[in-house]
Protein backbone atom coordinates (compact mmCIF):
# COMPACT_ATOMS: atom_id res chain seq x y z
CA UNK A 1 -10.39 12.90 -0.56
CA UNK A 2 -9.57 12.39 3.09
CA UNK A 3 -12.00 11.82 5.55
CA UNK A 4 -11.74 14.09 8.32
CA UNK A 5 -14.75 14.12 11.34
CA UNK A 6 -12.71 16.23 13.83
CA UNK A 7 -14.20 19.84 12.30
CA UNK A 8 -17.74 20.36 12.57
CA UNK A 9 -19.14 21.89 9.43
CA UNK A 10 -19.30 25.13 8.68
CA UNK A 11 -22.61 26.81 10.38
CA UNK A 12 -22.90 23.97 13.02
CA UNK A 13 -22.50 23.73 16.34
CA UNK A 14 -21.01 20.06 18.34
CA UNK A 15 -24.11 18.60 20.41
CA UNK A 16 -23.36 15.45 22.15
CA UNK A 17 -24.55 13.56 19.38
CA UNK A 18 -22.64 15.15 16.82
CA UNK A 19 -19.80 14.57 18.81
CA UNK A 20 -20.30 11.00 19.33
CA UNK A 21 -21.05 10.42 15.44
CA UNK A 22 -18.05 12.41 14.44
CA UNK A 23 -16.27 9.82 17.06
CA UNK A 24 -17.54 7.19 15.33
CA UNK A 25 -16.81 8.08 11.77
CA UNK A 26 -13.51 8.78 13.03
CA UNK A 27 -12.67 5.29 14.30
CA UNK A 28 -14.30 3.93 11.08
CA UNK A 29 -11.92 5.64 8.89
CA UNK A 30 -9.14 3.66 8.75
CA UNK A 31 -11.76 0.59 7.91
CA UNK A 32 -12.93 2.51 4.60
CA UNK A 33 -9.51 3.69 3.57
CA UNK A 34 -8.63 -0.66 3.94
CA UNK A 35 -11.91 -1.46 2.01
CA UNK A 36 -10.90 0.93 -0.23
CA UNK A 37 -7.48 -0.35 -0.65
CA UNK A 38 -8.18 -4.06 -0.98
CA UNK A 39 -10.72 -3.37 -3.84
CA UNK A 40 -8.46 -1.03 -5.63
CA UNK A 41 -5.05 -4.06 -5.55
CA UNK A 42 -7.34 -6.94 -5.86
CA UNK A 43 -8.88 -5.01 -9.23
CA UNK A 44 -5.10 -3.70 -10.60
CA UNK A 45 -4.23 -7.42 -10.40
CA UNK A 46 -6.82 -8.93 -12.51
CA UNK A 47 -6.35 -6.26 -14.60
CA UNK A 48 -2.68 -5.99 -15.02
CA UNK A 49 -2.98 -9.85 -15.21
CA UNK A 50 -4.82 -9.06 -18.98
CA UNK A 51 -1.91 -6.24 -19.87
CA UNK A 52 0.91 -8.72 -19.45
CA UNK A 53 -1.04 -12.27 -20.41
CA UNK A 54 -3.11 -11.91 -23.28
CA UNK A 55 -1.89 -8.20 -25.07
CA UNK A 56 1.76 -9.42 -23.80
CA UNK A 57 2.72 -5.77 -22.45
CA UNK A 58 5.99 -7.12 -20.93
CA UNK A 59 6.95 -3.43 -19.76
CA UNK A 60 6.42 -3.89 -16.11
CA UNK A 61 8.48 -0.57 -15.32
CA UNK A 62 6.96 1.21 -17.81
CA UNK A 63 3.71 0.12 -17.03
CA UNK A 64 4.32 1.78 -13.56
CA UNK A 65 5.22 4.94 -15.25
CA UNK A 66 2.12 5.18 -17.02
CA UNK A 67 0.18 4.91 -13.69
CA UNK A 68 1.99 7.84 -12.06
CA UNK A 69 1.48 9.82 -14.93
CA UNK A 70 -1.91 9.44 -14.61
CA UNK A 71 -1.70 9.37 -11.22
CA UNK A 72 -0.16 13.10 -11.74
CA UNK A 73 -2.76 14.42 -13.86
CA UNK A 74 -6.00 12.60 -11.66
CA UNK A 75 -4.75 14.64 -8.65
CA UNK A 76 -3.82 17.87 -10.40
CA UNK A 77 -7.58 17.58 -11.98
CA UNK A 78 -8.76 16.93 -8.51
CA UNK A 79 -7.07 19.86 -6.84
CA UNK A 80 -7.99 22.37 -9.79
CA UNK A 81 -11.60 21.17 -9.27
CA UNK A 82 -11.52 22.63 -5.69
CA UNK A 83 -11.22 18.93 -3.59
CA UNK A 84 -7.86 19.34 -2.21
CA UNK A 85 -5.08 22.87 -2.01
CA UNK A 86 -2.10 21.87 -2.90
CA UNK A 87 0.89 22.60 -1.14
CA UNK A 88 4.73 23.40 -1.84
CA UNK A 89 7.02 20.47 -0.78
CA UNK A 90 10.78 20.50 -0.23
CA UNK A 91 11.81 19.49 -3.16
CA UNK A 92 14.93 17.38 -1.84
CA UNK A 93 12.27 15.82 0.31
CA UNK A 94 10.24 15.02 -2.57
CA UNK A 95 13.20 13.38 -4.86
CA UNK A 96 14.17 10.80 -1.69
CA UNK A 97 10.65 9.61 -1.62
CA UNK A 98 10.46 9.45 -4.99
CA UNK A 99 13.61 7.52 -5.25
CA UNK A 100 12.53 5.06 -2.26
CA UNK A 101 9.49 4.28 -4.61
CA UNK A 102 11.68 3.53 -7.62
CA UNK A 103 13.83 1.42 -6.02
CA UNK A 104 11.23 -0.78 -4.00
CA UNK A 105 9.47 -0.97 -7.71
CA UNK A 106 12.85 -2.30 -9.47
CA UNK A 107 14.21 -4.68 -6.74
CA UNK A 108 10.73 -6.17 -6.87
CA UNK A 109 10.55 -6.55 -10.55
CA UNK A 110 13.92 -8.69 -10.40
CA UNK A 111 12.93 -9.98 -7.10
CA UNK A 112 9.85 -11.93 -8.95
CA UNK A 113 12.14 -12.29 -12.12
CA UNK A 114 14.93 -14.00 -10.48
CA UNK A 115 13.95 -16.19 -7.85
CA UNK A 116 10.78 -19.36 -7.52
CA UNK A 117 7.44 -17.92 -6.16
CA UNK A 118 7.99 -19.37 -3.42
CA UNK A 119 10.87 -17.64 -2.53
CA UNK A 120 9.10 -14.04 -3.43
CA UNK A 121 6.05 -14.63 -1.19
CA UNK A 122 8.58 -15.27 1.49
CA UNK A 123 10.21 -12.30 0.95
CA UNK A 124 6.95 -10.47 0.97
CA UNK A 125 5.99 -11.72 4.08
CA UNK A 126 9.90 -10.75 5.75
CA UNK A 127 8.16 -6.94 4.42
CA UNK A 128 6.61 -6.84 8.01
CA UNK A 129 8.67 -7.80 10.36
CA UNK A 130 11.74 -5.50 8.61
CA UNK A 131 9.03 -2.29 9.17
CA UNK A 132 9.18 -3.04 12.88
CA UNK A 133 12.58 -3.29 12.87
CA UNK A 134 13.16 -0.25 10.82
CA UNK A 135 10.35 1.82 13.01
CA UNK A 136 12.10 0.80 15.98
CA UNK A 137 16.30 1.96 14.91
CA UNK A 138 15.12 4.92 13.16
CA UNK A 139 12.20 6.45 14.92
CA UNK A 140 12.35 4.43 18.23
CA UNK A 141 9.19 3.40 17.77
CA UNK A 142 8.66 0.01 19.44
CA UNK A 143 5.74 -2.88 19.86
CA UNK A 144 4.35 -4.64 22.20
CA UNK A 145 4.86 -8.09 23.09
CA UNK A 146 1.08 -8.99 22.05
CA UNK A 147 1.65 -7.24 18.67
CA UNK A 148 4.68 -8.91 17.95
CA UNK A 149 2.63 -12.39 19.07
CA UNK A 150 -0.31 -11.41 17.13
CA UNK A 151 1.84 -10.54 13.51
CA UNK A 152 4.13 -13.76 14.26
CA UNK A 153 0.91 -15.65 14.44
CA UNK A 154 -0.61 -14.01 11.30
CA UNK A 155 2.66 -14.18 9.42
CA UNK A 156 2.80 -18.59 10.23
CA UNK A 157 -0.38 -18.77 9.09
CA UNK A 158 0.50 -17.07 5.24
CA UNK A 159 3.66 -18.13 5.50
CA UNK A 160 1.77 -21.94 5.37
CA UNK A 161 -1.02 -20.69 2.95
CA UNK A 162 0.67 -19.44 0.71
CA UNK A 163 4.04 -20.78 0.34
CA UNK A 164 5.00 -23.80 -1.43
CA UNK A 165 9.02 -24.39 -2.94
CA UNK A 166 11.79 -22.31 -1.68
CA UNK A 167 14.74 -22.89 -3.97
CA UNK A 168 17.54 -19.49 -3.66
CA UNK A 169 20.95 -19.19 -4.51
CA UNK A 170 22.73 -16.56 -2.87
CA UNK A 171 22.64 -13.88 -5.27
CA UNK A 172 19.06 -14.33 -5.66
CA UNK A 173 18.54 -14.23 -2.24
CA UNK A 174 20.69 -10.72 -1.75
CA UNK A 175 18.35 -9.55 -4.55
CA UNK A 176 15.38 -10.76 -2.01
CA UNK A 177 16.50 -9.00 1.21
CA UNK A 178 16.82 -5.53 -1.13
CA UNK A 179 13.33 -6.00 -2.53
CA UNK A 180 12.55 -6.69 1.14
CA UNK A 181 14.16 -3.67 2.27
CA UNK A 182 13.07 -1.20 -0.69
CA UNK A 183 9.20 -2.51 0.26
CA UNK A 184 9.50 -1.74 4.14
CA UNK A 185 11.68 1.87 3.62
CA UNK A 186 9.34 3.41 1.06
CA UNK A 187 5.86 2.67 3.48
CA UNK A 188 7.58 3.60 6.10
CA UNK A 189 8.87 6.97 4.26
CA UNK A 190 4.97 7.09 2.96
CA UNK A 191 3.81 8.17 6.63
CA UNK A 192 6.65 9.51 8.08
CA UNK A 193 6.97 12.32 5.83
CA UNK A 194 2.86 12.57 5.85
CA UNK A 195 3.72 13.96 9.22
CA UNK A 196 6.92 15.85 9.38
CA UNK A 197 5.94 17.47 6.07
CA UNK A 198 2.35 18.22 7.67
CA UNK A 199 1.16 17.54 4.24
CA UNK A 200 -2.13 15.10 3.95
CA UNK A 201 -1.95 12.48 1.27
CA UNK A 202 -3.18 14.03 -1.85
CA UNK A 203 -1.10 17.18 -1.22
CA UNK A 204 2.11 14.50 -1.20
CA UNK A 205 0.97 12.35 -3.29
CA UNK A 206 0.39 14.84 -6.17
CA UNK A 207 3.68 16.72 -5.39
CA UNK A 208 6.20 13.64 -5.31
CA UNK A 209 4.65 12.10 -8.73
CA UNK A 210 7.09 14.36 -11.28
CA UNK A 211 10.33 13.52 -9.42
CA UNK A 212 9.15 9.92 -9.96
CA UNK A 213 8.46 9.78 -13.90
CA UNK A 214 11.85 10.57 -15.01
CA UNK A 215 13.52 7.73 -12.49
CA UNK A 216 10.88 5.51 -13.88
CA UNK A 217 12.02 6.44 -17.11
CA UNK A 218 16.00 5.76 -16.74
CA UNK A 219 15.61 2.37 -14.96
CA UNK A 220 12.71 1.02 -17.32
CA UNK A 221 15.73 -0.33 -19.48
CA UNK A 222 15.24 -3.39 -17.28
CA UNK A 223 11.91 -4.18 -18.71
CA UNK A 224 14.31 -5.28 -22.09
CA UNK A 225 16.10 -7.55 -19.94
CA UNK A 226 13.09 -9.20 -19.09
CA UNK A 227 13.24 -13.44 -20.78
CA UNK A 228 9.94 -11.86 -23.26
CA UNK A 229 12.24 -9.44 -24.52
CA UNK A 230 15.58 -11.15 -24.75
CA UNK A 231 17.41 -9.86 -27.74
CA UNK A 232 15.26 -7.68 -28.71
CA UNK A 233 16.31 -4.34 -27.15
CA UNK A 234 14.76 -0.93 -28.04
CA UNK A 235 13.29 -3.16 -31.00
CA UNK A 236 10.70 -4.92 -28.61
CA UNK A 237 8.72 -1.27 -27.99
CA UNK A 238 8.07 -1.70 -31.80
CA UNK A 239 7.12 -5.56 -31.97
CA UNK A 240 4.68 -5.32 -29.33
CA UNK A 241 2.85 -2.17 -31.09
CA UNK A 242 3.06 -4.27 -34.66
CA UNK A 243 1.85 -7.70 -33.02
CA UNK A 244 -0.57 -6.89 -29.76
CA UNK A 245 -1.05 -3.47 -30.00
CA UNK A 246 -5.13 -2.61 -29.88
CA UNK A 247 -8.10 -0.22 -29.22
CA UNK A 248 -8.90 -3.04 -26.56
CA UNK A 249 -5.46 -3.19 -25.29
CA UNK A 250 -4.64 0.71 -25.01
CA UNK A 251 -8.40 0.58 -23.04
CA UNK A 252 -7.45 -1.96 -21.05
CA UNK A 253 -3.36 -0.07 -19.94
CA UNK A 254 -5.46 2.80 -19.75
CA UNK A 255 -8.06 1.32 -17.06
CA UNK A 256 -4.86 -0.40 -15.62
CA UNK A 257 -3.05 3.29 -15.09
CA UNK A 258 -6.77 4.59 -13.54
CA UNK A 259 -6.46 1.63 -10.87
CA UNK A 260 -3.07 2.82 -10.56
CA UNK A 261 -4.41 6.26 -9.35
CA UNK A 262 -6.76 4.43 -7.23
CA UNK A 263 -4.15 2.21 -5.78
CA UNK A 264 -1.69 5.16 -4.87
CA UNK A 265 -4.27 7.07 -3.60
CA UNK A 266 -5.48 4.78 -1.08
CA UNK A 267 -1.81 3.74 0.17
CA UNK A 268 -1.41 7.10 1.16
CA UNK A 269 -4.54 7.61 2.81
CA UNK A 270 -4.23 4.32 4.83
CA UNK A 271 -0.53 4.79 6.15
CA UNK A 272 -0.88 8.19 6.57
CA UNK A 273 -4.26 7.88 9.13
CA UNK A 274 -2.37 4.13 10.28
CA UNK A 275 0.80 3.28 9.73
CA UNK A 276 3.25 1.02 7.68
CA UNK A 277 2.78 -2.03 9.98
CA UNK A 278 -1.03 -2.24 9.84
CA UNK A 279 -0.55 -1.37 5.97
CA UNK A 280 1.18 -4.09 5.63
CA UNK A 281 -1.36 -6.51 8.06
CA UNK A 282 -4.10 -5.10 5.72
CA UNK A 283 -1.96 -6.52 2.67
CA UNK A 284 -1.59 -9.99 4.27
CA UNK A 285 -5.48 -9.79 4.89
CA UNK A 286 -6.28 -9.29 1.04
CA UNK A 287 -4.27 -12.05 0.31
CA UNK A 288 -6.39 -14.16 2.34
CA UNK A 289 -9.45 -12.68 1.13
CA UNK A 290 -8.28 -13.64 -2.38
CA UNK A 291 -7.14 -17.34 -1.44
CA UNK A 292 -11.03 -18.12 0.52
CA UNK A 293 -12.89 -16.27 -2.54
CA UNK A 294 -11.19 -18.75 -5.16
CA UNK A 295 -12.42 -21.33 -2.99
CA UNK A 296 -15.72 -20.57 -2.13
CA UNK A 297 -16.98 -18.46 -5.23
CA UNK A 298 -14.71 -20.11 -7.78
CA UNK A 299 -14.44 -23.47 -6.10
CA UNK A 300 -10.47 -23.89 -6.06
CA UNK A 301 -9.11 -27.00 -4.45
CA UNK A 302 -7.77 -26.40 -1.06
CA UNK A 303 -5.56 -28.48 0.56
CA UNK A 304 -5.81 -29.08 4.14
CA UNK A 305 -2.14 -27.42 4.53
CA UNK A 306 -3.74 -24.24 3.31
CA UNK A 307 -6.84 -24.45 5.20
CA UNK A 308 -4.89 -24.60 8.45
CA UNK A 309 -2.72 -21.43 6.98
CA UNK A 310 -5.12 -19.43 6.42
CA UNK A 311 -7.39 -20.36 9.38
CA UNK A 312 -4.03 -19.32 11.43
CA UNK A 313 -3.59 -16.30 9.90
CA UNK A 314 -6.93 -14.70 10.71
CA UNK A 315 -6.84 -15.84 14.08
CA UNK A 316 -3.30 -13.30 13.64
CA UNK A 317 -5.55 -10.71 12.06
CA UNK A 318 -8.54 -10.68 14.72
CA UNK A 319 -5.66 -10.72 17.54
CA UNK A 320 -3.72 -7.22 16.00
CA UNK A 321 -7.18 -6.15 15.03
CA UNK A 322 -8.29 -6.33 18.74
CA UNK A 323 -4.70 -4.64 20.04
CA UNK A 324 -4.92 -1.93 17.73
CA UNK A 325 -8.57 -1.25 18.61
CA UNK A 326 -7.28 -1.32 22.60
CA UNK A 327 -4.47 0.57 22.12
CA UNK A 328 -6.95 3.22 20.33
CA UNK A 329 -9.20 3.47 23.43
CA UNK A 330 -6.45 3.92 25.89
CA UNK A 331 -5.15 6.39 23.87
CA UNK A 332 -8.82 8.55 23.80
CA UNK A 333 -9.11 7.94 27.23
CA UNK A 334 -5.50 9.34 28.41
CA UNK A 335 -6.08 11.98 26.05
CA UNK A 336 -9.77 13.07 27.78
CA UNK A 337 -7.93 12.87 31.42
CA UNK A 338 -5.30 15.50 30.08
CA UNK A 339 -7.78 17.57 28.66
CA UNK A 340 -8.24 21.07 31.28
CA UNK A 341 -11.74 21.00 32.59
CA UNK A 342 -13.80 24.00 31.32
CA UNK A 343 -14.42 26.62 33.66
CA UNK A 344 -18.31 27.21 34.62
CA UNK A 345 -20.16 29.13 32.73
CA UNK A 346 -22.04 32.05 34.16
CA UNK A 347 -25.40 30.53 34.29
CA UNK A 348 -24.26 27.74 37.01
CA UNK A 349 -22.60 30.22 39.30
């Protein structure tokens, strides 16, 4: 599934033009694999929005497990069908990811469960600044002063968009800094181990999956704690299948778990050929996409609070966007310098 320009086919030889294409394609990438990921989320949520509102399908975690099973079989399909090889993973490697993924998927659940909105979409925006912090104690990796400028920018402008009460206690907001924290470890894990593994992202991807599942399994015994099921206990599995369960809403989980695939699948391929931080700029940007499609297709109110926010927050986007795209061609050109000049060939002695 990944895109990859750098080969030239098989039977083909690089003329300047393929070269420059290839070039091309190469920078476009990581546009397609956002596209790709902003379409897939945007979809899972008015999807998932069906499962829990009108079939009530208040199994969040379990909901999740269905995805990476499917997610599991999807890839396996795709690799037996020749589009990817897989490859053997440390397995210890393999079970910390896999953990990292379960725990940024719990603390979120009782992130959203126990504290306002308001106080959730803060903590989603804290994601990206905690991935630069993180990038920087454990790999070293630091950013510029215009990056930092550009995401502060971007991150004032949601921040006003998108935010409205902030009401927190203090457990609820210890419960916010974990979900913060689970969010920016597992991305970051996502592309780090892309690259020390040397494995692309359907070749992780497919092979983390199965250590996931059975962690899935053990914590989804929060999904009965959920206010829905209250009470109820194992008893609520049975309810919901005597009082919602349907053809239209197993089609509907079913089309949820396929986005799911989707979803997965292009998180991979963007950190892996990015990395966590733009990931996470990419995120902000769907948001925004979302709140200025309500309003213009939809015709939601706007308030001139949110206009400002969001008008703010591209302004962040275009500034990273135009770093990142700098930061690319200084790279290719430092890269060309380094590159030994080919000896003449016999013809121009």
């Amino acid at each position: 599934f990944e895109l990859n320009f750098k080969k030239p086919l098989r039977g083909t030889t690089r003329t300047p033009f393929i070269t420059m294409l290839a070039q091309i394609m190469e920078n476009l990438t990581p546009l397609l694999y956002s596209a790709f990921n902003i379409i897939a989320v945007t979809a899972i949520v008015i999807v998932n929005k069906r499962v829990f509102r009108t079939f009530n399908f208040n199994f969040p975690i379990l909901l999740v497990c269905i995805h990476v099973c499917v997610t599991f079989i999807g890839m396996r399909t795709a690799a037996a069908l020749g589009f990817f090889e897989m490859k053997t993973l440390a397995s210890r490697q393999l079970a910390i990811l896999a953990g990292s993924f379960v725990f940024y998927n719990a603390a979120s659940l009782i992130n959203l469960n126990v504290n306002t909105v308001g106080f959730y979409q803060i903590s989603k925006i804290l994601v990206t600044p905690t991935v630069m912090v993180l990038n920087f104690m454990a790999f070293g990796k630091d950013t510029s002063w215009d990056t930092k400028k550009a995401v502060g920018v971007m991150l004032a402008g949601v921040t006003l968009a998108t935010v409205s009460d902030v009401d927190v206690g203090f457990v609820g907001f210890l419960i916010g800094m974990l979900a913060v924290l689970g969010a920016a470890q597992s991305q970051i894990l996502i592309g780090d181990m892309q690259k020390r593994l040397e494995a692309s992202a359907n070749q992780l991807l497919v092979a983390y999956t199965p250590f996931v599942v059975p962690m899935l399994l053990i914590v989804s015994r929060l999904d009965l704690e959920l206010p829905a099921n209250t009470g109820e206990g194992y008893n609520a599995y049975s309810i919901w299948y005597e009082n919602h369960c349907s053809t239209e809403a197993v089609i509907t989980i079913a089309v949820s778990a396929c986005l799911g695939l989707l979803v997965s699948l292009s998180t991979f391929l963007l950190i892996g050929a990015t990395s966590a931080l733009t990931y996470n700029i990419v995120g902000h940007t769907k948001t925004l996409l979302i709140l200025t499609m309500g309003v213009v297709i939809f015709g939601d109110s706007i308030s001139s609070k949110k206009l400002l926010g969001i008008s703010i927050a591209l302004a962040g986007v275009i500034w990273y966007s135009k770093i990142k795209l700098g930061d690319q061609a200084s790279a290719k050109t430092q890269q060309a310098q380094q590159e030994p000049e080919k000896p003449p060939s016999a013809e121009t002695k």
